[in-house]
C-alpha atoms as a PDB file:
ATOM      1  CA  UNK A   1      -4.949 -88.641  59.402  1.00  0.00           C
ATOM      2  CA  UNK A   2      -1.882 -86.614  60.398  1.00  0.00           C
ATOM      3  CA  UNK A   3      -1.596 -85.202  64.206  1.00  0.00           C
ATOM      4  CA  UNK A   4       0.592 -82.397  62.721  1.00  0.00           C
ATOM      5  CA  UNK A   5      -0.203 -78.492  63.623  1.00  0.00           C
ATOM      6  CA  UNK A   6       0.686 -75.436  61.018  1.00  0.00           C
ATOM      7  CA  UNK A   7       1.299 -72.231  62.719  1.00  0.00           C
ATOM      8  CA  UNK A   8       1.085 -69.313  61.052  1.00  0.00           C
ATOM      9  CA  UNK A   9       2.079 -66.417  63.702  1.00  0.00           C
ATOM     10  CA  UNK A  10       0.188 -62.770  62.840  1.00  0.00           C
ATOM     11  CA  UNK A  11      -0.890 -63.924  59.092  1.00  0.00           C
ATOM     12  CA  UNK A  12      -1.692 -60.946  57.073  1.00  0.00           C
ATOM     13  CA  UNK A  13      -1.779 -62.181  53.240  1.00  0.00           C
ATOM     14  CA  UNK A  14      -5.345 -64.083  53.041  1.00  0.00           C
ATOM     15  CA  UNK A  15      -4.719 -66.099  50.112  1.00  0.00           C
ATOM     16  CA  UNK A  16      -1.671 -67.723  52.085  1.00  0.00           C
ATOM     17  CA  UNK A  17      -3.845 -68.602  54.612  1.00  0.00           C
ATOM     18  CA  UNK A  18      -6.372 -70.278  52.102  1.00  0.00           C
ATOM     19  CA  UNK A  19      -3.774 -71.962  50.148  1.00  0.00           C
ATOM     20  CA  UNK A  20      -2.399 -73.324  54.174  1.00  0.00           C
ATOM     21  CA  UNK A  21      -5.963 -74.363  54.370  1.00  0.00           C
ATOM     22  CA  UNK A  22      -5.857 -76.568  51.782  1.00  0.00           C
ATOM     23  CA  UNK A  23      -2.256 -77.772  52.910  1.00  0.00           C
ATOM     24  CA  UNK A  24      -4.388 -78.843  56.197  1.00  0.00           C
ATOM     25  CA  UNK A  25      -7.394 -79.990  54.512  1.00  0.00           C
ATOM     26  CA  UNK A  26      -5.384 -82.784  51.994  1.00  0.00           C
ATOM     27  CA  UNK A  27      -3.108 -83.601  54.868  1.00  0.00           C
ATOM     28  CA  UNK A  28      -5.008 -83.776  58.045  1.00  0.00           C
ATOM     29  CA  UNK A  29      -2.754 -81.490  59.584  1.00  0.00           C
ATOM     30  CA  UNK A  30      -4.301 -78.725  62.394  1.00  0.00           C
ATOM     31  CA  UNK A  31      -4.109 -74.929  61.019  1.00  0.00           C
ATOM     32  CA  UNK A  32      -3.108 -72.529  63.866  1.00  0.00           C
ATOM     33  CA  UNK A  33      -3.705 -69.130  63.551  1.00  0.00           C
ATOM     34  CA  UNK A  34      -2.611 -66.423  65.615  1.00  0.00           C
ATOM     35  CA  UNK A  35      -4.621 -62.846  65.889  1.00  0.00           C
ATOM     36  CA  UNK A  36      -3.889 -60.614  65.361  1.00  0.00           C
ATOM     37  CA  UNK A  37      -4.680 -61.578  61.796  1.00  0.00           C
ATOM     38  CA  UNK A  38      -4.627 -58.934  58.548  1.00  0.00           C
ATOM     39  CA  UNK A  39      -7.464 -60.035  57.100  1.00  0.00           C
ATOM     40  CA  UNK A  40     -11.410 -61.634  58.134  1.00  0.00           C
ATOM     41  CA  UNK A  41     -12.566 -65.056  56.715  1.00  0.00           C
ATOM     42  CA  UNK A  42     -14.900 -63.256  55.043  1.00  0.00           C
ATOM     43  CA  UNK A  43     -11.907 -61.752  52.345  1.00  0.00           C
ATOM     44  CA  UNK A  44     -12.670 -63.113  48.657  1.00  0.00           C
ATOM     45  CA  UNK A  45      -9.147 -63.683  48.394  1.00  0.00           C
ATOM     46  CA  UNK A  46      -8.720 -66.256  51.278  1.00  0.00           C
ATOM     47  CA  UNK A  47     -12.183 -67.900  50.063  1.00  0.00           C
ATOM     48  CA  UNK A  48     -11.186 -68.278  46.841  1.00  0.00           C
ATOM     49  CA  UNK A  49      -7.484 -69.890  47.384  1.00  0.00           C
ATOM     50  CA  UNK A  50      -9.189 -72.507  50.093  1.00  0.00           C
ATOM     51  CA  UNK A  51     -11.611 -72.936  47.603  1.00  0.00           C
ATOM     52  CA  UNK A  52     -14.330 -75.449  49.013  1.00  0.00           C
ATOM     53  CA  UNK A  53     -11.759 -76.787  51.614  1.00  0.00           C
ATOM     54  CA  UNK A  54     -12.655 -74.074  54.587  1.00  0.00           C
ATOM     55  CA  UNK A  55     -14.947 -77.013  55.851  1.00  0.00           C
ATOM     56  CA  UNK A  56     -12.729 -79.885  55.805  1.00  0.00           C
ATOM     57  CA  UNK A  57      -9.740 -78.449  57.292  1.00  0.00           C
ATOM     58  CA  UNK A  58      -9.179 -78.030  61.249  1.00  0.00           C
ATOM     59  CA  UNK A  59      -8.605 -74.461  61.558  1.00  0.00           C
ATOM     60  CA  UNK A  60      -8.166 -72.902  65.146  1.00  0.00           C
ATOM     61  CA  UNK A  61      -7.784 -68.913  66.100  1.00  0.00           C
ATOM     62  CA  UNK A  62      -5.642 -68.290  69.030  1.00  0.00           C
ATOM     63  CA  UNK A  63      -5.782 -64.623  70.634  1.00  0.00           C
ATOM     64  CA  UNK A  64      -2.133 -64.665  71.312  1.00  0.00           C
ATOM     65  CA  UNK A  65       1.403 -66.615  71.152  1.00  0.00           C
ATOM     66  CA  UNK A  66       1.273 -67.790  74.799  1.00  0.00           C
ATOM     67  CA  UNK A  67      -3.017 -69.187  74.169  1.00  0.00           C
ATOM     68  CA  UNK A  68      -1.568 -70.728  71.122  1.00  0.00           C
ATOM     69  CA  UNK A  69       1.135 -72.540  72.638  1.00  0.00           C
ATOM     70  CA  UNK A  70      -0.458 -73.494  75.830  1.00  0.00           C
ATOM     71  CA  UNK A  71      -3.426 -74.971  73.406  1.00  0.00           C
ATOM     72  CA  UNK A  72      -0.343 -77.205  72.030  1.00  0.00           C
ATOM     73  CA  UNK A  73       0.871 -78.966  75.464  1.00  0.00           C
ATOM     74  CA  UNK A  74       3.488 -81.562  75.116  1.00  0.00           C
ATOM     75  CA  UNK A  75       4.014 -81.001  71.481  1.00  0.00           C
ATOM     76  CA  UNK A  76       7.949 -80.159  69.726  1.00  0.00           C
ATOM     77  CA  UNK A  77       7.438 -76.844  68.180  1.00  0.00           C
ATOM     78  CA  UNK A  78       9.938 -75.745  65.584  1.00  0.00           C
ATOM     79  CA  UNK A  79      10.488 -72.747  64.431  1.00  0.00           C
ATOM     80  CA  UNK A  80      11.327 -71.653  60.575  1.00  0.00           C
ATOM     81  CA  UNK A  81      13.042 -68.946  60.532  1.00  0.00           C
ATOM     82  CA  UNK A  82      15.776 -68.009  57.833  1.00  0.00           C
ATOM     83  CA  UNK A  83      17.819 -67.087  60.779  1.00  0.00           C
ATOM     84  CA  UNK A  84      18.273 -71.218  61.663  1.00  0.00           C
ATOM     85  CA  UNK A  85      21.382 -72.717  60.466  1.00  0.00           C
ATOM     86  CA  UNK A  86      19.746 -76.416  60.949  1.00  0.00           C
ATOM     87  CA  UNK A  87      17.580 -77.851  57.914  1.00  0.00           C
ATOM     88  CA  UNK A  88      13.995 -78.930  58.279  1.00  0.00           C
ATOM     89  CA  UNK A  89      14.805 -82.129  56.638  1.00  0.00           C
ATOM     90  CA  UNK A  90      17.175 -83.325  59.714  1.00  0.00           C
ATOM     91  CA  UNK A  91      14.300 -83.311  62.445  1.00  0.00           C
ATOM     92  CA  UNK A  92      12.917 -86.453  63.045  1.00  0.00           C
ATOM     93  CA  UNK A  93       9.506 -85.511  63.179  1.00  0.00           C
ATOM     94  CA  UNK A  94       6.507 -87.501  65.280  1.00  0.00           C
ATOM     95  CA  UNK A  95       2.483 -87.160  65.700  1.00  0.00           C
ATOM     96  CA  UNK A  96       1.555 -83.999  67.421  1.00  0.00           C
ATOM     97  CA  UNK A  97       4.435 -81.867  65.935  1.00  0.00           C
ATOM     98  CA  UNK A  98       4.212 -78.144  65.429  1.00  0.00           C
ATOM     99  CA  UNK A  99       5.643 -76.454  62.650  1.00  0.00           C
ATOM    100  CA  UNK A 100       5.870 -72.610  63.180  1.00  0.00           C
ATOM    101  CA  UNK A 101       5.503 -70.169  60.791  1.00  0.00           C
ATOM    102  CA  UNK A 102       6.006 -66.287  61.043  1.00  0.00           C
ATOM    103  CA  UNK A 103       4.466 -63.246  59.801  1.00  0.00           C
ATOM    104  CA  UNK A 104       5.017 -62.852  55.802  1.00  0.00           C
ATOM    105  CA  UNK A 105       6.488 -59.144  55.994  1.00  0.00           C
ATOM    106  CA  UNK A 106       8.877 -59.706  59.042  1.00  0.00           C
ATOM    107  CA  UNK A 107       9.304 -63.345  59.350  1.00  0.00           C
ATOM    108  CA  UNK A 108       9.025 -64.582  63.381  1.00  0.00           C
ATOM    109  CA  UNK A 109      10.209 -61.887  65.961  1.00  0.00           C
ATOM    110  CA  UNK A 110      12.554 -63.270  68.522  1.00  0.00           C
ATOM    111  CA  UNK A 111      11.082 -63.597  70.954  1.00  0.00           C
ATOM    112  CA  UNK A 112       8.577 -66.492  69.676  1.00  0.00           C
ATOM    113  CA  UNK A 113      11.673 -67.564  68.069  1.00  0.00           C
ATOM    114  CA  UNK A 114      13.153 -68.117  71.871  1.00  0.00           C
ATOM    115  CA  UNK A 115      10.157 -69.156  73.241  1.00  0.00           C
ATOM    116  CA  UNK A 116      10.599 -71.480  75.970  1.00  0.00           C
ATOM    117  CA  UNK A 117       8.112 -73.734  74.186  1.00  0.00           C
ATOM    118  CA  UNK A 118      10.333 -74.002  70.599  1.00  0.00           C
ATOM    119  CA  UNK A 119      12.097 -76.593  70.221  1.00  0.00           C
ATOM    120  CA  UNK A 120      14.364 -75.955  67.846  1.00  0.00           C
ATOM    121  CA  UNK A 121      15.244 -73.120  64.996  1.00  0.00           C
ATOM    122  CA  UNK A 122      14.973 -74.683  61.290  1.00  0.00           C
ATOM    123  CA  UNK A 123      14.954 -73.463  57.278  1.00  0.00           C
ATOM    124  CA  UNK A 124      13.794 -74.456  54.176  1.00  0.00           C
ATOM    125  CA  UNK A 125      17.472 -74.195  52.096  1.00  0.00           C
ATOM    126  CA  UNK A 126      17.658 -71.437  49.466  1.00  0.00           C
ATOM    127  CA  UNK A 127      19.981 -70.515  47.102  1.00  0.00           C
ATOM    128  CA  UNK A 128      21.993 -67.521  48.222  1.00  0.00           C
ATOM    129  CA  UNK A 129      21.085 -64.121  48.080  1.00  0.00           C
ATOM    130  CA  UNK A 130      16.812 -64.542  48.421  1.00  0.00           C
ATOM    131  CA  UNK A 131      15.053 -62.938  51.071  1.00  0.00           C
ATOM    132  CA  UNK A 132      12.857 -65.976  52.332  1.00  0.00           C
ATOM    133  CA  UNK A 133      10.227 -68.622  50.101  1.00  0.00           C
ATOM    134  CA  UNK A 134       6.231 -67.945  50.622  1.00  0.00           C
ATOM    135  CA  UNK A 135       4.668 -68.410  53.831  1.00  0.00           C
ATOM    136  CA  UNK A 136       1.967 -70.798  52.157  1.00  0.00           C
ATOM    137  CA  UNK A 137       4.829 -72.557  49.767  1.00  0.00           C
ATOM    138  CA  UNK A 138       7.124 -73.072  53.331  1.00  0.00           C
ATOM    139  CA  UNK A 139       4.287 -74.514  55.211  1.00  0.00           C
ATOM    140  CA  UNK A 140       3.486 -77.065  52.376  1.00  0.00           C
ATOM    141  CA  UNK A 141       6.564 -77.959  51.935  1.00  0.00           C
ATOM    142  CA  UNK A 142       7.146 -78.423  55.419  1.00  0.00           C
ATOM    143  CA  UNK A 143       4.057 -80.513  56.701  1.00  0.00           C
ATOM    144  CA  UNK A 144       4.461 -82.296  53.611  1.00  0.00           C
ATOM    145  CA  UNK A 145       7.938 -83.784  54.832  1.00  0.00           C
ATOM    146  CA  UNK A 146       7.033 -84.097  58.351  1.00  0.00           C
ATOM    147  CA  UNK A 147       3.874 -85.991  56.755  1.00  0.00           C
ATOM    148  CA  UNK A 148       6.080 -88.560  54.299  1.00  0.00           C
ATOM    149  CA  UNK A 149       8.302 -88.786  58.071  1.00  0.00           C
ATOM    150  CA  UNK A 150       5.139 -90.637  59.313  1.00  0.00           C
ATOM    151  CA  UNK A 151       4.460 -92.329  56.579  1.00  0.00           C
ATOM    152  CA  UNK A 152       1.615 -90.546  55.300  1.00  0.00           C
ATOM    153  CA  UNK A 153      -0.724 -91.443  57.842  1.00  0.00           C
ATOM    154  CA  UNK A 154      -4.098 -91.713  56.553  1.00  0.00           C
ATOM    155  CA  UNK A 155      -3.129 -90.776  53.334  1.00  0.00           C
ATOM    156  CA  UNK A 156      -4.223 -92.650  49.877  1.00  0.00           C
END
């Protein structure tokens, strides 16, 4: 199975969050999330976009940024952010990788963006002229590259 993480940092849509856990569930990858979140699991919204895969995905809730990353020693952490002028595709990624995700209103906030922990700043390439893709649709595509990177470890 992978040894990837998916952070999402202050979710608030809960069917983004169900759709990221399926991302983790058919990949292997860990889902992070950090409180505080907009939503419970209890939300027929989240339920229904994981569909039956709340129980075979990894899913950890971390009170704050710093629990989060301390829970995550050792491991790259790179941040997508529109702001990054590096793409996602030219990281080299390894086992234990975390790929960071902010807030779907506001994106990450600078200063988990400068972390000391982060790694490096990277996007998912747009055409001009958007605001940013969806948190759930970034994430996939994201562990979904790292997870090719490594040879789609465990996968069938």
């Amino acid at each position: 199975m992978s040894q990837l993480h998916i952070v999402f940092d202050n979710p608030v849509i809960p069917t983004n969050t169900g759709n990221a856990i399926r991302t983790a569930a058919v990949t292997g990858a860990t889902l992070h999330l950090i409180e505080p979140l907009g939503f419970d699991f209890s939300d027929k919204h989240l339920k229904r976009a994981g569909l039956d895969y709340h129980d075979l995905a990894d899913v950890q809730i971390h009170p704050d940024f710093d629990s989060c990353m301390q829970a995550l020693p050792g491991s790259r952490v790179f941040a997508f952010t529109t702001q990054a002028a590096r793409w996602f595709t030219d990281v080299d990624y390894r086992e234990g990788d975390v790929l960071l995700f902010g807030t779907e209103p506001t994106g990450l906030p600078a200063e988990h963006r400068k972390h000391p922990r982060v790694t490096d700043e990277v996007r998912i390439p747009m055409v001009p002229a958007r605001r940013s893709m969806n948190l759930s649709n970034c994430a996939s595509t994201a562990v979904f590259e790292a997870w090719r990177q490594l040879g789609f470890a465990g996968g069938v």
